[in-house]
C-alpha atoms as a PDB file:
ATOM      1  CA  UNK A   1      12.107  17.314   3.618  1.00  0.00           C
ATOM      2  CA  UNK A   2       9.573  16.121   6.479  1.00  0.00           C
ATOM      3  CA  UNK A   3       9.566  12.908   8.267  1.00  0.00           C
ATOM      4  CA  UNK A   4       6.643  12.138   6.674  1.00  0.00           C
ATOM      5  CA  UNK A   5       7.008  12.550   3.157  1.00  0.00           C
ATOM      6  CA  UNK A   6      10.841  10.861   3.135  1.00  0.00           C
ATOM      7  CA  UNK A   7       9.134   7.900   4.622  1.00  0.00           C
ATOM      8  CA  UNK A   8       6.708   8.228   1.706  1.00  0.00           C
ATOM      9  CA  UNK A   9       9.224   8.454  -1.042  1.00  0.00           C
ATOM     10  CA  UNK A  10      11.173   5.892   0.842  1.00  0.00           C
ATOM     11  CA  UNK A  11       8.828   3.513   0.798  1.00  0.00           C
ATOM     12  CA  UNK A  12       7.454   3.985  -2.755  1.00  0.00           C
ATOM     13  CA  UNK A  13      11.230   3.406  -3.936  1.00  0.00           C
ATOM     14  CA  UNK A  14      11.993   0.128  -2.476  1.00  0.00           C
ATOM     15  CA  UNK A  15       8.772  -0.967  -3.980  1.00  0.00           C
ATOM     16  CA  UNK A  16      10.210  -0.680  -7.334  1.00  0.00           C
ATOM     17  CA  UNK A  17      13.758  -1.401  -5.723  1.00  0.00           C
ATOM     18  CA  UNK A  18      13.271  -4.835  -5.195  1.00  0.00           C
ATOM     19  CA  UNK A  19      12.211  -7.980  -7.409  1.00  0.00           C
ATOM     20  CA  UNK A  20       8.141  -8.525  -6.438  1.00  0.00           C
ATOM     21  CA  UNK A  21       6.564 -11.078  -8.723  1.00  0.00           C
ATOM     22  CA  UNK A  22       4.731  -9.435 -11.028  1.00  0.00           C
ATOM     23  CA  UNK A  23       4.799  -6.264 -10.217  1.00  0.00           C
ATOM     24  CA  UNK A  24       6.819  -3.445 -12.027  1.00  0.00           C
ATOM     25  CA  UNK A  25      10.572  -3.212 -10.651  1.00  0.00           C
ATOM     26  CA  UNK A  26      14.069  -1.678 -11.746  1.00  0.00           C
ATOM     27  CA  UNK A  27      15.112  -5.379 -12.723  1.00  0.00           C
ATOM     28  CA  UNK A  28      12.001  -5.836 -14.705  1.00  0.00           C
ATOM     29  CA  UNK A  29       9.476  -3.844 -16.596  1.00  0.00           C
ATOM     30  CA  UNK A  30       5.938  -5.121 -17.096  1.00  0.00           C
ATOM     31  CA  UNK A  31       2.082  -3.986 -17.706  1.00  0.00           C
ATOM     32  CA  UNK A  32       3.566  -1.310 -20.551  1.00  0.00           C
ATOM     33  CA  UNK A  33       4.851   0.577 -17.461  1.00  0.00           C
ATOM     34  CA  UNK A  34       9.052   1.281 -16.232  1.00  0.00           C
ATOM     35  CA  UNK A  35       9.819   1.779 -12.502  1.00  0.00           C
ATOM     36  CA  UNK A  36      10.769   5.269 -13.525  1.00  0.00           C
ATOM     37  CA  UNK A  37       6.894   6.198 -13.711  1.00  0.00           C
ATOM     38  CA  UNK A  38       6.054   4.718 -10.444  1.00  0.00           C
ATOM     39  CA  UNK A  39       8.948   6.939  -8.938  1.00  0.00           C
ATOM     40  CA  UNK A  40       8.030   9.774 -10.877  1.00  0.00           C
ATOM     41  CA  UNK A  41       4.192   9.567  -9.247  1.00  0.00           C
ATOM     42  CA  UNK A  42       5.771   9.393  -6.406  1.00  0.00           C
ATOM     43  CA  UNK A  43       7.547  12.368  -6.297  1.00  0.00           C
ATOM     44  CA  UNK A  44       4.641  13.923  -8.232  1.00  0.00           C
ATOM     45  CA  UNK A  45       1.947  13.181  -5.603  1.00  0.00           C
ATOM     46  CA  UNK A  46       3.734  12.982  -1.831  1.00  0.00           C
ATOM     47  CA  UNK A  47       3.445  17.313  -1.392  1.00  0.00           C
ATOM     48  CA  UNK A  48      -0.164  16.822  -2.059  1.00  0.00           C
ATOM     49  CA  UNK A  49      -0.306  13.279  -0.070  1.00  0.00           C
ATOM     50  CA  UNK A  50       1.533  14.966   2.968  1.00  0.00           C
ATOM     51  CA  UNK A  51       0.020  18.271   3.028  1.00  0.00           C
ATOM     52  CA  UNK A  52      -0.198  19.288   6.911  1.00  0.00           C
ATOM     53  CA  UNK A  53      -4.168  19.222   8.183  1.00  0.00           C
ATOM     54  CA  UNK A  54      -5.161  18.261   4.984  1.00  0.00           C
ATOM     55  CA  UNK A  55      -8.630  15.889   5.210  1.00  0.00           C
ATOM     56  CA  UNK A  56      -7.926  12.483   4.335  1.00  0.00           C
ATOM     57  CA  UNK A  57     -10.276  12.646   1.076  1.00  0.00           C
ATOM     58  CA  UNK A  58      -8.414  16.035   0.073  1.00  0.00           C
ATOM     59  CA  UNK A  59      -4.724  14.329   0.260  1.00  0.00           C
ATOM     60  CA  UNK A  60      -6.534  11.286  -2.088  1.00  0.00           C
ATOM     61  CA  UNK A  61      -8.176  13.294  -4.714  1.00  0.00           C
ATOM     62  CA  UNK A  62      -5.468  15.729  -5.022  1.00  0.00           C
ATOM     63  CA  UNK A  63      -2.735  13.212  -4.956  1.00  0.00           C
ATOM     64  CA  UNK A  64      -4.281  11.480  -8.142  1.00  0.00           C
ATOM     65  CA  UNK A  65      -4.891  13.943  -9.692  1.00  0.00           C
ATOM     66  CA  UNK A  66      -1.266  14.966  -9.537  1.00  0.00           C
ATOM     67  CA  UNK A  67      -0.156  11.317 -10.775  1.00  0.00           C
ATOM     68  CA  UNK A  68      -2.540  11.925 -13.752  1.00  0.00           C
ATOM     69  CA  UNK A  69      -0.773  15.044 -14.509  1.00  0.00           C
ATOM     70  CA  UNK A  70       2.690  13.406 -14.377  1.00  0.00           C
ATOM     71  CA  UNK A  71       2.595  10.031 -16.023  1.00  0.00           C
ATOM     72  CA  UNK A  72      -1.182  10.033 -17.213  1.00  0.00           C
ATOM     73  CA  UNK A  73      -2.000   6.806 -15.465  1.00  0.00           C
ATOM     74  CA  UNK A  74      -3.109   4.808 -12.847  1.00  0.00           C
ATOM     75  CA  UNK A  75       0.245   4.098 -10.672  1.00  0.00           C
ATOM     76  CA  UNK A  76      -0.846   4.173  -7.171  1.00  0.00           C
ATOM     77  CA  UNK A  77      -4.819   4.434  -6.333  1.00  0.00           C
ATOM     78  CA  UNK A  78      -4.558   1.675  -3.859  1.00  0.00           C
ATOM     79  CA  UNK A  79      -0.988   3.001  -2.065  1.00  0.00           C
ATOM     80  CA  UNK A  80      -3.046   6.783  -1.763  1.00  0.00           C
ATOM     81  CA  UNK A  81      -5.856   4.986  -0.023  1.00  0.00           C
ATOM     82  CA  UNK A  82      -4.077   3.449   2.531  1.00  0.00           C
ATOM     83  CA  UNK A  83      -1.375   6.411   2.964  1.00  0.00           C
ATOM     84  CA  UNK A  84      -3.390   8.695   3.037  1.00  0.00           C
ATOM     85  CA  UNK A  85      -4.938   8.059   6.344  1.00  0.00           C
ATOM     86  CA  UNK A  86      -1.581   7.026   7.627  1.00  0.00           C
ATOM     87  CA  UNK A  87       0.426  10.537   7.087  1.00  0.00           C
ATOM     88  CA  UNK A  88      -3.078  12.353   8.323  1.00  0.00           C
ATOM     89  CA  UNK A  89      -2.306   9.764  11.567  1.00  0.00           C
ATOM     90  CA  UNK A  90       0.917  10.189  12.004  1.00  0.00           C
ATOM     91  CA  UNK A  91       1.352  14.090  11.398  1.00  0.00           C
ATOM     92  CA  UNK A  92      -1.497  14.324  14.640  1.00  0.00           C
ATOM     93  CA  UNK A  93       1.844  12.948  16.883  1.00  0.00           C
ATOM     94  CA  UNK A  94       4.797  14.187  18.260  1.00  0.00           C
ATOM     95  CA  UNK A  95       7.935  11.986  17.362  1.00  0.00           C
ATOM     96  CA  UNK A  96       8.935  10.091  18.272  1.00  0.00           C
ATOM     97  CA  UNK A  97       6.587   7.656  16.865  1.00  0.00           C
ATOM     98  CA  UNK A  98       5.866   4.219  18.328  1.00  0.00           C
ATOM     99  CA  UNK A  99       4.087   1.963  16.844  1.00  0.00           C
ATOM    100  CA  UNK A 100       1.260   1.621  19.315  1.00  0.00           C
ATOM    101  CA  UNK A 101       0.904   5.496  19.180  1.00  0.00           C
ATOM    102  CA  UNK A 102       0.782   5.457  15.724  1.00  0.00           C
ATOM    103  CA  UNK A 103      -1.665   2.567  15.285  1.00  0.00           C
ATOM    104  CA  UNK A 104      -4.047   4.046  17.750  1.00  0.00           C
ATOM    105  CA  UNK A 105      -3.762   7.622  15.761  1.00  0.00           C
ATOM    106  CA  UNK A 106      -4.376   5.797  12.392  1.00  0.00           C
ATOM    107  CA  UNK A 107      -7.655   3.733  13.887  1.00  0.00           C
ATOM    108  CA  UNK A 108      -9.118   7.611  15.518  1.00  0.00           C
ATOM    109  CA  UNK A 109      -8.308   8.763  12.200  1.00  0.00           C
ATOM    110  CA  UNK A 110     -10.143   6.432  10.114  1.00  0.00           C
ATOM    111  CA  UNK A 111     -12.849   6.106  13.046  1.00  0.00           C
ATOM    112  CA  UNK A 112     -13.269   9.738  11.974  1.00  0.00           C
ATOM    113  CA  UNK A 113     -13.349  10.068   8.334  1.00  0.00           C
ATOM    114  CA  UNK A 114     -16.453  12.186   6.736  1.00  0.00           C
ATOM    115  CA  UNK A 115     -18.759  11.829   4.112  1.00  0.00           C
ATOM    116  CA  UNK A 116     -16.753  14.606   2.038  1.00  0.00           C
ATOM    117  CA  UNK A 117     -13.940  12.311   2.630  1.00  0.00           C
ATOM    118  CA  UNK A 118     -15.743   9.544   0.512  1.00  0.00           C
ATOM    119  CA  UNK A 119     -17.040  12.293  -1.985  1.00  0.00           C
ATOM    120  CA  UNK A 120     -13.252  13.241  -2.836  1.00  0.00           C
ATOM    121  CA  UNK A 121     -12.188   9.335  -2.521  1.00  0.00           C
ATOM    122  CA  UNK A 122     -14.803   8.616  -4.738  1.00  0.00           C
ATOM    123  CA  UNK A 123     -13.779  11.285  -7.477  1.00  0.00           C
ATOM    124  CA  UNK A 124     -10.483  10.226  -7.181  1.00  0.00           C
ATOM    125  CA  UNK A 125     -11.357   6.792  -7.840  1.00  0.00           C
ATOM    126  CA  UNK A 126     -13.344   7.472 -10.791  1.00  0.00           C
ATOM    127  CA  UNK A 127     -10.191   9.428 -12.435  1.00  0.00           C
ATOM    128  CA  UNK A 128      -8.025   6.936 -11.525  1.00  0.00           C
ATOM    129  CA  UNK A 129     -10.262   3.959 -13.081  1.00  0.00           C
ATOM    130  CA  UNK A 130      -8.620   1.185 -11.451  1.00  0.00           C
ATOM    131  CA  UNK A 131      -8.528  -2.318 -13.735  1.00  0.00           C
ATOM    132  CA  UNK A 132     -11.929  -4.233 -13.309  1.00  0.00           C
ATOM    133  CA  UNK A 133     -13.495  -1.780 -11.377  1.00  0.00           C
ATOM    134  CA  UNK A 134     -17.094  -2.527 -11.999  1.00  0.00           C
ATOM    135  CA  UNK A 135     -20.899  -0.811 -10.402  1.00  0.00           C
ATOM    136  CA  UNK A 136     -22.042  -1.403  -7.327  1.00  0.00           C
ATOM    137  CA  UNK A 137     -25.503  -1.616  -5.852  1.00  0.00           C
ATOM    138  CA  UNK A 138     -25.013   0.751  -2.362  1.00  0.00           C
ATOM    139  CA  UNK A 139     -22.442   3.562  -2.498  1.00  0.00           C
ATOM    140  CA  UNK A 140     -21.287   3.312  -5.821  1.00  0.00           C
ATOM    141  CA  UNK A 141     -18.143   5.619  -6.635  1.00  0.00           C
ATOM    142  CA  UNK A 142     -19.590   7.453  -9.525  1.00  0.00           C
ATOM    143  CA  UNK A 143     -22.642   8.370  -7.585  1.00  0.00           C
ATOM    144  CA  UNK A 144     -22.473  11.048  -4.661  1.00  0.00           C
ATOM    145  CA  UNK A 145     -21.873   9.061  -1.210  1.00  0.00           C
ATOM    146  CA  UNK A 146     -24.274   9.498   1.092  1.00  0.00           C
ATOM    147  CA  UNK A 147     -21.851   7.634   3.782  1.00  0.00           C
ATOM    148  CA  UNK A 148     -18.420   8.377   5.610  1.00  0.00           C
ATOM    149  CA  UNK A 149     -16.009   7.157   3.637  1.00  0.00           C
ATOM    150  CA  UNK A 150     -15.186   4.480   6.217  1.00  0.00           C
ATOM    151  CA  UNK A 151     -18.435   3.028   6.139  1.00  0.00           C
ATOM    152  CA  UNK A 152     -18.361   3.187   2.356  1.00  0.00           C
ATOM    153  CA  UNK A 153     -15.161   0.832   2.835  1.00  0.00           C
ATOM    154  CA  UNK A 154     -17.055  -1.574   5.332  1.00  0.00           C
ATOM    155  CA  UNK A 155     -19.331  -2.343   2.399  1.00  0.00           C
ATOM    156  CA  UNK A 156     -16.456  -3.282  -0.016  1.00  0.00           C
ATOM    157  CA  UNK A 157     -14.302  -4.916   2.864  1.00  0.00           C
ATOM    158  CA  UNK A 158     -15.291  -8.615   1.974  1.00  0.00           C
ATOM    159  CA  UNK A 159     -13.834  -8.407  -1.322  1.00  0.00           C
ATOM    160  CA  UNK A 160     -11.183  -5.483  -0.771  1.00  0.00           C
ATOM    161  CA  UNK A 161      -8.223  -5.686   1.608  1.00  0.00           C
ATOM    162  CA  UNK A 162      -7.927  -2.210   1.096  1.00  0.00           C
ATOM    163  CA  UNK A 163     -11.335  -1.398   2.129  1.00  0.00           C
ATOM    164  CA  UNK A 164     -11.009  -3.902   4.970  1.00  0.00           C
ATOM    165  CA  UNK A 165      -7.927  -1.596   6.841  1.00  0.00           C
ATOM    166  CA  UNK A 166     -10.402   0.998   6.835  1.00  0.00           C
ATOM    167  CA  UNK A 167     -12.592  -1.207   8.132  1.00  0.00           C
ATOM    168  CA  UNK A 168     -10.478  -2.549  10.918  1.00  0.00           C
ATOM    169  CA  UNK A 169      -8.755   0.566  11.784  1.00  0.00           C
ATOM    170  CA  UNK A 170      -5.474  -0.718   9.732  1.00  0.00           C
ATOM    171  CA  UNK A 171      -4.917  -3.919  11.949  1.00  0.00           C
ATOM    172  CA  UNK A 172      -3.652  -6.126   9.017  1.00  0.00           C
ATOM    173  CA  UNK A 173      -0.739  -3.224   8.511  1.00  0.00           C
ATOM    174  CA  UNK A 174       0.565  -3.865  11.822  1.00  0.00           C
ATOM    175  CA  UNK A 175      -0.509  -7.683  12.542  1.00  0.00           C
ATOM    176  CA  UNK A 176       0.765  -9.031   9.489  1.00  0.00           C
ATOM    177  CA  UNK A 177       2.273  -6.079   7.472  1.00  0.00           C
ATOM    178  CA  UNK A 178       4.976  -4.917  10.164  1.00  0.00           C
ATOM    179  CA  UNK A 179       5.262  -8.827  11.716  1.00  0.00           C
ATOM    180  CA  UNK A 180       6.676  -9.794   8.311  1.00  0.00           C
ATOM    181  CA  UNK A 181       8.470  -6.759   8.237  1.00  0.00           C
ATOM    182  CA  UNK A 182      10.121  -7.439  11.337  1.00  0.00           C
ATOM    183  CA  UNK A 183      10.775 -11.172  10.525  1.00  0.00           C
ATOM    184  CA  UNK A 184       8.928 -13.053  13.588  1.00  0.00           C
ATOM    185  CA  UNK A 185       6.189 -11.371  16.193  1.00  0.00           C
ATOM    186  CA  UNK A 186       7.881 -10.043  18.552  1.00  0.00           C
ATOM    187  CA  UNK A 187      11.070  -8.825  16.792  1.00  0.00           C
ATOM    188  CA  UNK A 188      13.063  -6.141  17.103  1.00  0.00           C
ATOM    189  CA  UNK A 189      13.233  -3.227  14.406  1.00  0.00           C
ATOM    190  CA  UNK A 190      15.452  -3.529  11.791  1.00  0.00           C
ATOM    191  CA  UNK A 191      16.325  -1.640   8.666  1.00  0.00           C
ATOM    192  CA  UNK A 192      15.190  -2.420   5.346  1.00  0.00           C
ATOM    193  CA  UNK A 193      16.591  -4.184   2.922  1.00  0.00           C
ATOM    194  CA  UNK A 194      15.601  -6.384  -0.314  1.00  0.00           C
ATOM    195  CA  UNK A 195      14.828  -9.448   1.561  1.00  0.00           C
ATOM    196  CA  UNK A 196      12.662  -7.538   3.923  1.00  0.00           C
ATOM    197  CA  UNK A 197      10.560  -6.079   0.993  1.00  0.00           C
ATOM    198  CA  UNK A 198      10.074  -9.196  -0.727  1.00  0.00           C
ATOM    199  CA  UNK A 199       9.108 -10.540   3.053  1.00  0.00           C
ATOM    200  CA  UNK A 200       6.483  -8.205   3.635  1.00  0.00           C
ATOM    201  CA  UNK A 201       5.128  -8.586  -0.111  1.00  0.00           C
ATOM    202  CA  UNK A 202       5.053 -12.760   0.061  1.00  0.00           C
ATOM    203  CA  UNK A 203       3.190 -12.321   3.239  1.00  0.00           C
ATOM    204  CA  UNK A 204       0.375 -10.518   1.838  1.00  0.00           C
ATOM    205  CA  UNK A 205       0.054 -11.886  -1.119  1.00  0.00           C
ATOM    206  CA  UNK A 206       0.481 -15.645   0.784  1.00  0.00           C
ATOM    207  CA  UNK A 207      -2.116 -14.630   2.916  1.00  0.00           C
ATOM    208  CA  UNK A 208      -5.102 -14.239   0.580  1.00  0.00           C
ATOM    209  CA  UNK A 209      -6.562 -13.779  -2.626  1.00  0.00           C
ATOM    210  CA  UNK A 210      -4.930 -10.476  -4.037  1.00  0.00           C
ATOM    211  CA  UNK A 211      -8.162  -8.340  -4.694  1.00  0.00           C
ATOM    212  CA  UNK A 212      -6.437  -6.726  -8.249  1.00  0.00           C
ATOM    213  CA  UNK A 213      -5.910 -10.278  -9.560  1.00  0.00           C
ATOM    214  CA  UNK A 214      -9.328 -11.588  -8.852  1.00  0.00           C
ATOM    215  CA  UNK A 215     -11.191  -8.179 -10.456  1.00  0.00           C
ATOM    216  CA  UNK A 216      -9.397  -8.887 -13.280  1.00  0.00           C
ATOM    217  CA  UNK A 217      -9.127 -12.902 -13.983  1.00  0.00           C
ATOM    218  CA  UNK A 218     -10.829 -13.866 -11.583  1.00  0.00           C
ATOM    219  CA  UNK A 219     -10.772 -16.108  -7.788  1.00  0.00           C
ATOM    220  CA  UNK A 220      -9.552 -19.200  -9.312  1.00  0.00           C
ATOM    221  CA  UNK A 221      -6.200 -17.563 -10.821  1.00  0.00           C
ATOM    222  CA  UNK A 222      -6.040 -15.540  -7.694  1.00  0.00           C
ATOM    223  CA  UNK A 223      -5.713 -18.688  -5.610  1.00  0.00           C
ATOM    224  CA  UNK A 224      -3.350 -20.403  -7.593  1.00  0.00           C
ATOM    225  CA  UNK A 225      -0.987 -17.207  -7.226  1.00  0.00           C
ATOM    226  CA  UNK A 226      -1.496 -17.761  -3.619  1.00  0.00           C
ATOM    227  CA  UNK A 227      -0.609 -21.051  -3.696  1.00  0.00           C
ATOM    228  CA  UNK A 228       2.457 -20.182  -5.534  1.00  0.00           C
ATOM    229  CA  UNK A 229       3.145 -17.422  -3.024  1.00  0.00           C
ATOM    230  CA  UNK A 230       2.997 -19.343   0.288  1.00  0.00           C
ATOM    231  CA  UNK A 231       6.193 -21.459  -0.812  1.00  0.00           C
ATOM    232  CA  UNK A 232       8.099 -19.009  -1.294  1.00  0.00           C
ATOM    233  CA  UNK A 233       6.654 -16.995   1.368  1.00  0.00           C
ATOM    234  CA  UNK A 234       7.761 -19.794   3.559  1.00  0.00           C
ATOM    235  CA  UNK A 235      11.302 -19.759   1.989  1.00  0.00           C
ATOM    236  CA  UNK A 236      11.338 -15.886   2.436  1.00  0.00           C
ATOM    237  CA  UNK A 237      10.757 -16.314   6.169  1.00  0.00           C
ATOM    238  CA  UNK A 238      13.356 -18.811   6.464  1.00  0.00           C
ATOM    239  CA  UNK A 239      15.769 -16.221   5.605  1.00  0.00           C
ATOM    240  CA  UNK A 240      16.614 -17.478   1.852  1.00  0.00           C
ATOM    241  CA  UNK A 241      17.806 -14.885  -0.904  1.00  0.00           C
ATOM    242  CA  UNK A 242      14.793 -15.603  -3.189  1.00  0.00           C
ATOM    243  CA  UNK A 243      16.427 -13.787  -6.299  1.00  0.00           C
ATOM    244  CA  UNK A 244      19.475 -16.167  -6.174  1.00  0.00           C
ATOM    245  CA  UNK A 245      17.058 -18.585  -7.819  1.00  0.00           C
ATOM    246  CA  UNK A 246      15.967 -18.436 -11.287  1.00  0.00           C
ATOM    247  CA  UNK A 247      12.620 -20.138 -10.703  1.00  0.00           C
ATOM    248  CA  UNK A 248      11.822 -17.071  -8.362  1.00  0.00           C
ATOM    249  CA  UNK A 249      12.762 -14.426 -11.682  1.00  0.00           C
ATOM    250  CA  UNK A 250      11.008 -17.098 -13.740  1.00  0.00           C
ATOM    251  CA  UNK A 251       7.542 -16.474 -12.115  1.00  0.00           C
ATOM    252  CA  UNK A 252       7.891 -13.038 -11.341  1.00  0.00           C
ATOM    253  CA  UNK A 253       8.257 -13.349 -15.758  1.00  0.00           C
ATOM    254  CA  UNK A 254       5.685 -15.620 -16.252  1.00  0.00           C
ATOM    255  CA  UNK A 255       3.019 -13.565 -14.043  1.00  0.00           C
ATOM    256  CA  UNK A 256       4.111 -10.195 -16.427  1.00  0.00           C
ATOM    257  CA  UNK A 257       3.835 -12.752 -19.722  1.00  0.00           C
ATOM    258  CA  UNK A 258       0.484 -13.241 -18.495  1.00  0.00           C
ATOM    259  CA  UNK A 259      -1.055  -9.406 -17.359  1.00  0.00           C
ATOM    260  CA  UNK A 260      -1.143 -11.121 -13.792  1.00  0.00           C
ATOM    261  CA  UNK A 261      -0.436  -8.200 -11.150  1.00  0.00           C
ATOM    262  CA  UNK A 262      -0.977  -8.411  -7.697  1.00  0.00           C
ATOM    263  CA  UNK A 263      -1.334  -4.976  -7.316  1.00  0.00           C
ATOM    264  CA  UNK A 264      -3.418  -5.108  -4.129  1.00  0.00           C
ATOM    265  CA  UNK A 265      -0.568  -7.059  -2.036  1.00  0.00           C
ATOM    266  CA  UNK A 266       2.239  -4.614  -3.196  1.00  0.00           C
ATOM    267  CA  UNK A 267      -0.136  -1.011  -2.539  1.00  0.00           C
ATOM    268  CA  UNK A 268      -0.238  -3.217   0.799  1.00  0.00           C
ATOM    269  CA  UNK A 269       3.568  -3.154   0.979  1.00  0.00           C
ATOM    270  CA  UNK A 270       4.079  -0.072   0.203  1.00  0.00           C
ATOM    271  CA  UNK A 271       1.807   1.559   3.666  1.00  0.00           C
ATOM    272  CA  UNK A 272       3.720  -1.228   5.693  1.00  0.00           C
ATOM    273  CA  UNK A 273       6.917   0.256   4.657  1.00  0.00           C
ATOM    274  CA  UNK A 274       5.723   3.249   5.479  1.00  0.00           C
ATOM    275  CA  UNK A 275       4.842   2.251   8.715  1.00  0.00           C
ATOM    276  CA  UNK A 276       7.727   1.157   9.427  1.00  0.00           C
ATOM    277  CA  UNK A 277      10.101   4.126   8.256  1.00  0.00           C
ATOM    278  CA  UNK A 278       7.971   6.395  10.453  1.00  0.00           C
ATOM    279  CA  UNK A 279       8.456   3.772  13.806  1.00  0.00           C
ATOM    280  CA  UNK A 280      12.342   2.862  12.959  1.00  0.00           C
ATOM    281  CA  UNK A 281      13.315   6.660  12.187  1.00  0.00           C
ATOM    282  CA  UNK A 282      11.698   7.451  16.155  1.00  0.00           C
ATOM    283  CA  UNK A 283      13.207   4.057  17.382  1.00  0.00           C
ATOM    284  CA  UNK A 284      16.684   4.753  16.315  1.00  0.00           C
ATOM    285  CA  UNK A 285      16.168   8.182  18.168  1.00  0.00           C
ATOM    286  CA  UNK A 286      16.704   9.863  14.723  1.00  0.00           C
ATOM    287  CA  UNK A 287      12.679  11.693  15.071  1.00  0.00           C
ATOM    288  CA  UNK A 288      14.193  14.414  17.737  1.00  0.00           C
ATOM    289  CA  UNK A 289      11.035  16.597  18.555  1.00  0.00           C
ATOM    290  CA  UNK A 290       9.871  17.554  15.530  1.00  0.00           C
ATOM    291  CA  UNK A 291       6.218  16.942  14.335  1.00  0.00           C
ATOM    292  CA  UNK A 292       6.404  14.456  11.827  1.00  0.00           C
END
């Protein structure tokens, strides 16, 4: 197996490994979906995801499609978009990997992007039919783009943190993504563990409105899980096991009770994870010379 797609599989797993409030795990079910069908898209989609010199829109489009064929649903739109681009980056360099390499290669590679990338995005995102995706004036995805697919992201970028890494070259990922990963600016690597999941996850999802909660209920609800989320953001940071608590399980409940799912913050997760299994496996020396 390459570099590339274990750090793929890797990361998809620990999302579901770990407690995320609500969000699907192994210690709780939720949305009429197990954690067994987000590991089975996994494994269903990362040949197609990780496909060497594949175009970006080519490992999207092909990647859902190969979720839809496997478990029939929507799993993992938002985790394609952003890792797609990512393995495209980070199969251009020779390992090992560091993270400015690899955040320059992802920012060329979204730079880059065509307009048959958006045409194959867009197709994807039409079978995929994300929850409270609605029509859009400009560059709407069940029209033909007549922009890159990067600039078709600019457009969405105010509302969409996905959008907005392809906006910004994948900043966020790194700034805020691998920061929280690493526990303070400035740290050293580390290797992952629960608490470092649930880290990275609070930190998004502290750090704005979650973009899947507000299509689908709305910005007030959406701020009031981010209210929730910077306390125990804040506790997560502090180095606190979150799940020894019962109010933590109690809201990751409550949010499931209530269809709330911030799916945007934990696709988010998922590409810093990523990230970060590509940069620790070159720290740790464990890359060799192989491509990645």
């Amino acid at each position: 197996m390459s570099s590339l797609r274990r750090a793929f599989l890797d990361a998809c797993a620990w999302d579901v490994a770990v407690r995320k409030p609500g969000n699907v795990s192994v210690h709780s079910a939720g949305h009429g979906m197990h954690a067994r069908t987000f590991l089975d898209s996994a494994e269903a989609c990362a040949g197609a995801l990780c496909q060497p010199g594949a175009p970006v829109g080519v490992r999207i489009e092909r990647a859902v499609a190969a979720t839809w064929a496997r478990v029939g649903c929507n799993t993992n739109l938002g985790i394609l978009l952003l890792c797609a681009p990512i393995a495209a980056a980070a199969e251009r360099l020779t390992a090992p990997v560091d993270e400015a390499r690899l955040r320059q290669a992802l920012a060329q590679t979204m730079a880059t992007l065509t307009v048959e990338d958006a045409a194959a995005a867009f197709r994807a995102i039409v079978q995929a039919n994300p929850g409270g995706l609605g029509a859009t004036e400009a560059q709407d995805v069940r029209q033909s783009p007549t922009v890159t697919l990067r600039e078709a992201m600019v457009l969405a970028a105010g509302r969409d943190r996905i959008a907005a890494q392809y906006r910004d070259g994948g900043a966020a990922l790194f700034d805020l993504g691998l920061t929280a990963w690493r526990g303070h600016a400035g740290g050293a690597a580390r290797a992952v563990s629960p608490q470092t999941v649930q880290r990275v996850f609070l930190a998004w999802l502290a750090s704005d409105l979650d973009a899947h909660i507000v299509r689908k209920h709305g910005p007030a609800l959406a701020q009031i899980v981010l209210n929730d989320a910077q306390r125990w953001s804040a506790r997560a940071a502090a180095g606190e096991r979150l799940d020894a608590d019962p109010a933590f399980l109690a809201w990751d409940e409550a949010l499931k009770s209530a269809g709330i799912n911030p799916g945007t913050s934990a696709d988010l997760t998922v590409a810093t994870l990523m990230l970060a299994a590509l940069t620790v496996r070159a720290d740790t020396g464990r890359g060799g010379t192989e491509r990645v």
